[in-house]
Protein backbone atom coordinates (compact mmCIF):
# COMPACT_ATOMS: atom_id res chain seq x y z
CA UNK A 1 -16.40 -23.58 6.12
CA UNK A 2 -16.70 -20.01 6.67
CA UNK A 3 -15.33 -16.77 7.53
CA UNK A 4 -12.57 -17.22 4.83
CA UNK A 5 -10.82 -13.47 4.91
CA UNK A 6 -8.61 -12.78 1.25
CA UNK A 7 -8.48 -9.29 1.64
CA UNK A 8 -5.19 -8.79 3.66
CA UNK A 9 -4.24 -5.89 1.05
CA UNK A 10 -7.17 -3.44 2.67
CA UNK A 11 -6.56 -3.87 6.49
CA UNK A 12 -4.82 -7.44 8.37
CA UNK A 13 -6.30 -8.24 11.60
CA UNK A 14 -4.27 -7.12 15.17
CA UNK A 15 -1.37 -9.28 16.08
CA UNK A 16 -2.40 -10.52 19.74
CA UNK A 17 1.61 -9.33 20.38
CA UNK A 18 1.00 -6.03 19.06
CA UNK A 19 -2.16 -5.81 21.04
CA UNK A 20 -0.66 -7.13 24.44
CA UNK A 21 2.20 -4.12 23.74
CA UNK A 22 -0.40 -1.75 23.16
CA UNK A 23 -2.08 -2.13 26.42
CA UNK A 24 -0.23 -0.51 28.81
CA UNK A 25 -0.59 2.86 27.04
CA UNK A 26 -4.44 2.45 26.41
CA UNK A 27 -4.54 1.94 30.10
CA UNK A 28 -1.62 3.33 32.65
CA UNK A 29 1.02 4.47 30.69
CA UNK A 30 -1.00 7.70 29.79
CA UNK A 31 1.45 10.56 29.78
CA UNK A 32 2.27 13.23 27.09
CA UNK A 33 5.71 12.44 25.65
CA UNK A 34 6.01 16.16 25.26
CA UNK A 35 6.28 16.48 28.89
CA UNK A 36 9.07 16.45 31.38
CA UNK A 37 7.82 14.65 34.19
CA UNK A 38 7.82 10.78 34.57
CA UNK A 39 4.69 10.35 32.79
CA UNK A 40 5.88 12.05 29.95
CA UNK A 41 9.23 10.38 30.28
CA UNK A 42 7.45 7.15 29.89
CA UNK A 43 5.72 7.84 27.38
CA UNK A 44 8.92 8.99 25.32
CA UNK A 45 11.01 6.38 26.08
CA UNK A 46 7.99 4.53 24.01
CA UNK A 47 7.88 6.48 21.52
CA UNK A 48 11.59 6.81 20.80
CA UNK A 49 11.57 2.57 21.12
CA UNK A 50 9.00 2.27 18.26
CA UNK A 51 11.15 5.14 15.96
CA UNK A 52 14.17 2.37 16.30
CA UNK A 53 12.12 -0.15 15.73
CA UNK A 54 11.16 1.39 12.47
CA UNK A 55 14.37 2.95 11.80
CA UNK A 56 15.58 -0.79 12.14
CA UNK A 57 13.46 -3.12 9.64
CA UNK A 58 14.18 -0.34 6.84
CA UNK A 59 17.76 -0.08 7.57
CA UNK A 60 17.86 3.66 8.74
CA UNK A 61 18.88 6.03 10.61
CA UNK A 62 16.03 7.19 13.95
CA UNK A 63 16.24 10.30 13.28
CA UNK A 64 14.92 9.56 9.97
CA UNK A 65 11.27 8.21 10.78
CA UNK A 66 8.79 10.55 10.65
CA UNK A 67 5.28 9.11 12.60
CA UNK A 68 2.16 10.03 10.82
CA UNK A 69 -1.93 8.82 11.32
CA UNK A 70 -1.43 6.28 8.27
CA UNK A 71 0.28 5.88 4.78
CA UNK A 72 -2.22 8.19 3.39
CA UNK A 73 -0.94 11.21 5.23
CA UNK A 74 2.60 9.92 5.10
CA UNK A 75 2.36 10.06 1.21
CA UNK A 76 0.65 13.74 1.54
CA UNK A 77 3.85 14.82 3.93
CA UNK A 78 5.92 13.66 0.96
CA UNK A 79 4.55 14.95 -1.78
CA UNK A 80 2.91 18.31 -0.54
CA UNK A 81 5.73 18.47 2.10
CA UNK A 82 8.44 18.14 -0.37
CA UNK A 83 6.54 20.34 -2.89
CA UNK A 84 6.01 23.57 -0.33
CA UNK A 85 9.84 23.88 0.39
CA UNK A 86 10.07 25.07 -3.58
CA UNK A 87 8.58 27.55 -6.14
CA UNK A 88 6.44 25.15 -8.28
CA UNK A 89 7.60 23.04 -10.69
CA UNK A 90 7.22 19.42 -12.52
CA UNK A 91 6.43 16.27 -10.72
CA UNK A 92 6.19 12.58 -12.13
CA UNK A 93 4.12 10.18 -10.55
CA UNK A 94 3.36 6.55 -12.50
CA UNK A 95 -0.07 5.87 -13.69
CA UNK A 96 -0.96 3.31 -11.24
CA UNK A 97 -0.34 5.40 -7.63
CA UNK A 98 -2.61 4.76 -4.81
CA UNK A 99 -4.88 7.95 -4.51
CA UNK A 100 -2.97 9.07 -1.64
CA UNK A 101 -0.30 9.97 -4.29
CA UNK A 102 -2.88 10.82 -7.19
CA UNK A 103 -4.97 13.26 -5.52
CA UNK A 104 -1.77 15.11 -3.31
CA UNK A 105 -0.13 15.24 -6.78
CA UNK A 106 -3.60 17.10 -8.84
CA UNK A 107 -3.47 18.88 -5.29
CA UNK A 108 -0.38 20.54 -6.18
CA UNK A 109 -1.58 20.54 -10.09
CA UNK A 110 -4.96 22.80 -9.69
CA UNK A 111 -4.17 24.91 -6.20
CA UNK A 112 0.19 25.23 -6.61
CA UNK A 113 0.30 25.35 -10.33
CA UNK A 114 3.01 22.60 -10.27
CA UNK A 115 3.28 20.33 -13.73
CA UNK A 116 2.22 17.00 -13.34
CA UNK A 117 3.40 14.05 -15.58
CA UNK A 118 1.98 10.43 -15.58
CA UNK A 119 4.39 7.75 -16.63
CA UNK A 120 2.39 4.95 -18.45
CA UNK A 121 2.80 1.02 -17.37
CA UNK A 122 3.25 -2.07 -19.50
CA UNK A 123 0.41 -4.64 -19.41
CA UNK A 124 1.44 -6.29 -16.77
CA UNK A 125 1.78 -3.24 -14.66
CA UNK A 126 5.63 -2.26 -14.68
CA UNK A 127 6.54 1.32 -15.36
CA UNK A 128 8.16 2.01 -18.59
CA UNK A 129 11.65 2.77 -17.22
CA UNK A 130 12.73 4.33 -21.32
CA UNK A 131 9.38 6.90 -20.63
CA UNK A 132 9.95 7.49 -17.18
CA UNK A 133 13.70 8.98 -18.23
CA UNK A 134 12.09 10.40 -21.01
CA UNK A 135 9.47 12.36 -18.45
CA UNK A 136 12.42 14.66 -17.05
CA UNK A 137 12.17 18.38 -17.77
CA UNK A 138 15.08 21.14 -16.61
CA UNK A 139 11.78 21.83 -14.23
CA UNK A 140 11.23 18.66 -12.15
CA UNK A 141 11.69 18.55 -8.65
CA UNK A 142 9.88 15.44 -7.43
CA UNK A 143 9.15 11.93 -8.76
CA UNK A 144 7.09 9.01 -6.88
CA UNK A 145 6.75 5.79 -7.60
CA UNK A 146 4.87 3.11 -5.70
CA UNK A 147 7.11 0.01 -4.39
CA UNK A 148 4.17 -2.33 -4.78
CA UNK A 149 0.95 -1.94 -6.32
CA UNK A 150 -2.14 -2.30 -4.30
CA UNK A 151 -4.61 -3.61 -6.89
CA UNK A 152 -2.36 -5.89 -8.80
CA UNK A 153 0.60 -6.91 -6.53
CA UNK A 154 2.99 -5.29 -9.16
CA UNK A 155 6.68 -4.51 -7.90
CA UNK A 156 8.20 -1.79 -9.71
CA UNK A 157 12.07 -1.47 -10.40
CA UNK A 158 12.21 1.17 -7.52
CA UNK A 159 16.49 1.14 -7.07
CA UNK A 160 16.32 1.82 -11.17
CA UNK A 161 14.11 4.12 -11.17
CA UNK A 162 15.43 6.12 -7.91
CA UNK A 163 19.16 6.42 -9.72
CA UNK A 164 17.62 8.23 -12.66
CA UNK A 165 16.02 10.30 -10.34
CA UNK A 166 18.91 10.97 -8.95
CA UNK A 167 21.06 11.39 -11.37
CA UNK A 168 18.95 14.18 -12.70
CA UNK A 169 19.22 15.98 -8.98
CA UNK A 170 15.41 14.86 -8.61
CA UNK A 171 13.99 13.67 -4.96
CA UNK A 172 12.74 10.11 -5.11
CA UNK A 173 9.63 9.02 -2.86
CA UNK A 174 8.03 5.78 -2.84
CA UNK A 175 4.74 4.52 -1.52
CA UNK A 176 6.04 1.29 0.29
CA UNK A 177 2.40 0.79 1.82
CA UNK A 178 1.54 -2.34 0.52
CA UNK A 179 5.16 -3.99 0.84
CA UNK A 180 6.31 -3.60 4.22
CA UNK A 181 6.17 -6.92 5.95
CA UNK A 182 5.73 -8.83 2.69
CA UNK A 183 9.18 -8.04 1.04
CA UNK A 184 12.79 -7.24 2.48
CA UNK A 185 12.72 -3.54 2.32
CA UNK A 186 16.24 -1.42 2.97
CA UNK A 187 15.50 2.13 2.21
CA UNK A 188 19.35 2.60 1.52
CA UNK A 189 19.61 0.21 -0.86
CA UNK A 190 16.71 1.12 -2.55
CA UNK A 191 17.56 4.83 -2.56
CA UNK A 192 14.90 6.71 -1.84
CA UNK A 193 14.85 9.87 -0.34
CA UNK A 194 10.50 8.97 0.72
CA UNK A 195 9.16 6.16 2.10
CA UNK A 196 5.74 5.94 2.75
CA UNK A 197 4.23 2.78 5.42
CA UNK A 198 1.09 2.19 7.26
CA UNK A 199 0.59 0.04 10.14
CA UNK A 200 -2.43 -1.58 9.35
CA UNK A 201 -1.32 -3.31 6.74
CA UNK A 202 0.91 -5.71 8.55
CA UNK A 203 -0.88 -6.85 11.65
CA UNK A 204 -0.54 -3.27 13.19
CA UNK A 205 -2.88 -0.80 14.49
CA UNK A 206 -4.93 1.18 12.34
CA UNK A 207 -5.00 5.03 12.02
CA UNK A 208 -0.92 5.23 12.52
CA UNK A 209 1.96 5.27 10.07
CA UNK A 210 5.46 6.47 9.42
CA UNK A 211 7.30 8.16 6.74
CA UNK A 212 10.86 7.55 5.75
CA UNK A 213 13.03 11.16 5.33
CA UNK A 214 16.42 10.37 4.55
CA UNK A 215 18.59 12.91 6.13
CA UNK A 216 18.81 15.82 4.13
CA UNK A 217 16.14 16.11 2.34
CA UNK A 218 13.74 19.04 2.56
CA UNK A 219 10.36 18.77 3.75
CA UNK A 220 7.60 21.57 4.95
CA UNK A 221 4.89 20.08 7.62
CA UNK A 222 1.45 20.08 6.66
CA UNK A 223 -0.29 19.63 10.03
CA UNK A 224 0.63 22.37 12.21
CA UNK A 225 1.02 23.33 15.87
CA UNK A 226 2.72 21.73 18.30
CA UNK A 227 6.03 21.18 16.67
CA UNK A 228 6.28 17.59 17.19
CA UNK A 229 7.96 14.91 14.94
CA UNK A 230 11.19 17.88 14.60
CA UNK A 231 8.30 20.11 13.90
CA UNK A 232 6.72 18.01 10.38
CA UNK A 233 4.24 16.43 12.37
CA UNK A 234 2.33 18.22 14.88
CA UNK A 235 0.02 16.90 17.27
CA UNK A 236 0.15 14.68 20.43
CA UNK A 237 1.64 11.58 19.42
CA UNK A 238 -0.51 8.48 19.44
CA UNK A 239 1.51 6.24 21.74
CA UNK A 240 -0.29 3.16 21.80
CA UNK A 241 -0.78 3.33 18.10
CA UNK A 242 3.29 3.96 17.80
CA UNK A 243 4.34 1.48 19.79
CA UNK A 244 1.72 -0.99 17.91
CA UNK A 245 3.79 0.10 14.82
CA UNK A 246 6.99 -0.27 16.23
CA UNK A 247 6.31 -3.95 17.46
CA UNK A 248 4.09 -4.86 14.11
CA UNK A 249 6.94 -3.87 12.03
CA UNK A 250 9.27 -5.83 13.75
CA UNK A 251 7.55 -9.02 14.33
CA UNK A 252 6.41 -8.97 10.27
CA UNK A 253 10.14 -8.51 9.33
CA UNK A 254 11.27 -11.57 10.93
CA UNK A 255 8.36 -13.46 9.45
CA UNK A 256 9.28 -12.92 5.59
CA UNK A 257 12.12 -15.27 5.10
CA UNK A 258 9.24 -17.93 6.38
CA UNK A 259 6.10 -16.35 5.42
CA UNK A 260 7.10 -15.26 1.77
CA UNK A 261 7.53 -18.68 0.04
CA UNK A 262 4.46 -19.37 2.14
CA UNK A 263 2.09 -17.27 0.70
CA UNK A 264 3.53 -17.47 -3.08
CA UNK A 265 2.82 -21.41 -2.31
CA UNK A 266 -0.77 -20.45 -1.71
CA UNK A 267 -0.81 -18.12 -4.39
CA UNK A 268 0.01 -20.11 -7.24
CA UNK A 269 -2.45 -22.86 -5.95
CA UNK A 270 -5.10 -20.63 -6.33
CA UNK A 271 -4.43 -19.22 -9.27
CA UNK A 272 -3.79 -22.22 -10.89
CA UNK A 273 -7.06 -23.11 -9.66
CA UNK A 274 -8.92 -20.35 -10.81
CA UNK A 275 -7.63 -20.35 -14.33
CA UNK A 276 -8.62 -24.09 -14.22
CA UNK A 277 -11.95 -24.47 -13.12
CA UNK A 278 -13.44 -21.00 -15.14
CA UNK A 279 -13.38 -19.54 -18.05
CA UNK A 280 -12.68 -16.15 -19.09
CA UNK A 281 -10.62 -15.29 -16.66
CA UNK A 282 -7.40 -13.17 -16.90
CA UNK A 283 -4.35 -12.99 -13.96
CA UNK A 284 -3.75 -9.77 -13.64
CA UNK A 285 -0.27 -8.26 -12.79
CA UNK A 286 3.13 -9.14 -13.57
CA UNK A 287 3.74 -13.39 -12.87
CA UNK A 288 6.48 -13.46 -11.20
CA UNK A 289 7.20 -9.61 -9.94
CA UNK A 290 4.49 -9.46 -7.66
CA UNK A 291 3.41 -9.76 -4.07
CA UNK A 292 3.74 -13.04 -2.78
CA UNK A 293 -0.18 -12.90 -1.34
CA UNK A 294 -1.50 -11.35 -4.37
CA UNK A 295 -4.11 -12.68 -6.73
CA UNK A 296 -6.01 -10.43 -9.09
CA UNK A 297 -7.63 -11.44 -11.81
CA UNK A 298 -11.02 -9.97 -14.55
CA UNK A 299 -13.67 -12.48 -15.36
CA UNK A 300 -15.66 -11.27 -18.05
CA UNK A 301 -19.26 -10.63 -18.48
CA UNK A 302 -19.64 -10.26 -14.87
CA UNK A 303 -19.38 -7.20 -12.14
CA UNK A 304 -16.44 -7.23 -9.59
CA UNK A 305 -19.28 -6.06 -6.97
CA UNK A 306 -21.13 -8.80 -7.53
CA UNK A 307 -18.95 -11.47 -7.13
CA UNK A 308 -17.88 -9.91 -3.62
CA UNK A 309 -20.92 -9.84 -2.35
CA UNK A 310 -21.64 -13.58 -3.44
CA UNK A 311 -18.75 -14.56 -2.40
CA UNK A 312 -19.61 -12.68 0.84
CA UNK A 313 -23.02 -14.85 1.50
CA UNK A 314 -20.51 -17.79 1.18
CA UNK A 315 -18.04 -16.35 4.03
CA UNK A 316 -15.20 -15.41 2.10
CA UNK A 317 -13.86 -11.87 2.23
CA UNK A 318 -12.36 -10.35 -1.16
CA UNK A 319 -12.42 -7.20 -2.84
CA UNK A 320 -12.68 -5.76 -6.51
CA UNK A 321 -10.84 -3.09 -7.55
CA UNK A 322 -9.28 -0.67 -5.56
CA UNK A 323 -9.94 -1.45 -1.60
CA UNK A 324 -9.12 2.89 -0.78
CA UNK A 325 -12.03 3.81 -2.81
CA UNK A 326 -14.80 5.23 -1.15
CA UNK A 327 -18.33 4.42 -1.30
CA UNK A 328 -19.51 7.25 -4.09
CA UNK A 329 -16.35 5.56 -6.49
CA UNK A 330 -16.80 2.28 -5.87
CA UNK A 331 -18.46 1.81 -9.53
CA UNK A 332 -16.22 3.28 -11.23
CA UNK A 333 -13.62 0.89 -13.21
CA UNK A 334 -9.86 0.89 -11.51
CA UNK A 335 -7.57 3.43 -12.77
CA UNK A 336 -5.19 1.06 -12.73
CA UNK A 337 -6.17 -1.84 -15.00
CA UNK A 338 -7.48 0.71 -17.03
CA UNK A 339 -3.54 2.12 -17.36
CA UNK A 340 -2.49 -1.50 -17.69
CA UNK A 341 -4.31 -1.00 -21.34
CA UNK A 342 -7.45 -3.11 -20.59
CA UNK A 343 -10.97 -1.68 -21.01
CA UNK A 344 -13.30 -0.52 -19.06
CA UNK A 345 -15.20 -3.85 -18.75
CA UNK A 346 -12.01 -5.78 -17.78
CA UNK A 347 -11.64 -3.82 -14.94
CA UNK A 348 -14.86 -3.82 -13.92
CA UNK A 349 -15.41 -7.61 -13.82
CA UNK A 350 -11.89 -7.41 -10.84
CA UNK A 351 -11.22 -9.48 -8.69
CA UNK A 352 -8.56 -9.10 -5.75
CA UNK A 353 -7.69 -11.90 -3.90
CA UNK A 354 -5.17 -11.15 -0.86
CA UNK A 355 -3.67 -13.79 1.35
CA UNK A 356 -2.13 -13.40 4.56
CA UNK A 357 -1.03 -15.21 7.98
CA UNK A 358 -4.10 -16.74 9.10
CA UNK A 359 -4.89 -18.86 5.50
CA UNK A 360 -3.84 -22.28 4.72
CA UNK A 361 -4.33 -24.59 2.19
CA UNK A 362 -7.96 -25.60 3.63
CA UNK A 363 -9.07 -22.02 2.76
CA UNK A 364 -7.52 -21.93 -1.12
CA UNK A 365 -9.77 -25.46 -1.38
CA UNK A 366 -12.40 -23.68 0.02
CA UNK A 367 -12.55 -20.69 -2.07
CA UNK A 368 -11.77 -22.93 -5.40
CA UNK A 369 -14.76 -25.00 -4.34
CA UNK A 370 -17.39 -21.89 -3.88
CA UNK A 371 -16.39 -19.86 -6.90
CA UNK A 372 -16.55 -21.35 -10.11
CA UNK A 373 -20.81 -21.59 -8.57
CA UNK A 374 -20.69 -17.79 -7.81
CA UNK A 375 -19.52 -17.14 -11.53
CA UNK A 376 -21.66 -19.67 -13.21
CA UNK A 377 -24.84 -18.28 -11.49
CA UNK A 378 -23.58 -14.41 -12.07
CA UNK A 379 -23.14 -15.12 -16.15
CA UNK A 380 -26.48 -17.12 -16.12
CA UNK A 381 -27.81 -13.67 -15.26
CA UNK A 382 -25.33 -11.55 -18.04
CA UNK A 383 -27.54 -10.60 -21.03
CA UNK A 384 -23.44 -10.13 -22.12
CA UNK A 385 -22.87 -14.07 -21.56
CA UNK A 386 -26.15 -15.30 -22.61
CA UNK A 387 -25.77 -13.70 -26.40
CA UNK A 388 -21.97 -15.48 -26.33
């Protein structure tokens, strides 16, 4: 067997639905939505579809949804957004963010003079609700806090940790990137005031995502011109990649009552066959708060790179480590098992396992067949496993 892809937490694959809604405005529905005639018209009618759409699987309002080129930018409109409608102040991000978060929030650190506090995690990846209260100053403004994490699958206690926001008067955002589609999200509920998504990561299109503003709250723009989005987003709005959100969204919302208990089937089989068949392992993340497609796990004495690429020659598509880092960082050992308390070698030996849709059961057996080989022939190599 090949072509065995376990990576669904760096990009899914196009829905052939989202793809067949697409198509019309790759190809005659062409029109600027900004414009009054019936090309335009078109083209808005699209666009304001998709915004319900959205507005609908997180249980808000339209006029709420903000579009955006991807979570990345969506989390920079937060953050920065929020941040340039104030004098600066103190911020609180968690340890484990996605570097969308990270690097807005040093943005705002080195160039705004804003403070910047990092709440630690517990060891299974949960933030430490007793030091995230603790965190608060007379200063802060801003606190964000990812909904699920993207190396680990770790959900954090986002309704808990949005009420002590709020009852400090603090704005709440939450990088939901890596949740939509896999868990039932209500941005009410929850109580956020931020919601960050990208489409890419549940069967959408790539290079288009949304952010969640619940009405009210402040925000500046940080792409300019235009005025579109109510003037935070400017820029002609990518229709087919909207409406490819709009439908994606949908479609992966009505799958999770079915496709949850699915994947946390799959999930336990292969962990349970991992921890089985090699030794040395450790399952990262928390065990039971966690993604329902999410496997990660450190096998000492051997690199996380290494193992891909094995497992690569074998057909089977995984990653190690953080799946948003680029090329130049790829070496370097994940922030975010390092803030879980585990050492550098730990994180290096990652491995991230994430299931979606198109796997069955013939794939897990698959996998569990090929990998305790990959490791056996990777430590024969370790001078680490050889002196054991």
């Amino acid at each position: 067997m090949t072509d065995v892809y376990l990576d669904h937490a760096a990009t899914t694959a196009l829905d052939p639905r989202v793809l067949e809604a697409m198509l019309p405005f790759l190809r005659d529905v062409y029109g600027n939505p900004s414009e009054l005639h019936h090309w335009g018209r078109q083209a808005r009618v699209a666009v304001d579809e998709a915004r319900a759409q959205v507005a609908a699987a997180l249980g808000a309002d339209d006029r709420e949804i903000v579009f955006t080129a991807g979570g990345s930018e969506a989390d920079n409109l937060a953050v920065i957004g929020f941040a340039q409608t104030l004098e600066p102040g103190h911020l609180i991000v968690s340890a484990v963010e996605h570097p969308a978060v990270m690097e807005a929030a040093r943005f705002l650190q080195k160039r705004r003079g804003w403070e910047v506090t990092a709440v630690p995690v517990d060891g299974a990846g949960r933030v430490d609700v007793e030091a995230f209260a603790a965190a608060f100053r007379p200063a802060t403004r801003l606190a964000s806090v990812m909904l699920a994490n993207n190396v680990v699958g770790t959900i954090q206690p986002i309704a808990e940790l949005a009420a002590i926001a709020h009852q400090r008067g603090v704005v709440f955002h939450t990088d939901a990137v890596q949740a939509i589609g896999s868990l039932p999200i209500d941005a009410k509920e929850l109580g956020v005031d931020l919601l960050s998504l990208s489409a890419h990561k549940f069967y959408g299109p790539k290079g288009v995502g949304a952010l969640y503003v619940r009405r009210g709250t402040r925000l500046s723009a940080i792409v300019h011109g235009g005025g579109q989005e109510r003037n935070l987003r400017s820029g002609t709005e990518n229709v087919p990649g909207v409406v490819g959100l709009g439908t994606a969204i949908r479609l992966a919302v009505e799958a999770i009552p079915h496709e949850r208990p699915r994947l946390e089937r799959l999930r336990d089989r292969l962990v349970s066959g991992v921890l089985d068949t090699v030794d040395d392992v450790l399952y990262l993340g928390h065990p039971t708060q966690r993604l329902p497609g999410n496997a990660c796990f450190s096998v000492r004495y051997i690199e996380g790179e290494s193992m891909v690429l094995r497992l690569d020659a074998r057909g089977i598509a995984v990653s190690s480590g953080s799946a948003c880092a680029s090329s130049s960082r790829e070496a370097e050992p994940s922030h975010v098992i390092l803030a879980m308390g585990y050492e550098a070698a730990a994180a290096h030996g990652s491995l991230r396992l994430t299931l979606g849709r198109e796997n069955d059961d013939a794939h897990v057996d698959y996998f569990l067949q090929e990998f305790p080989g990959v490791v056996a022939k990777l430590r024969a190599m370790s001078p680490l496993y050889v002196k054991r």
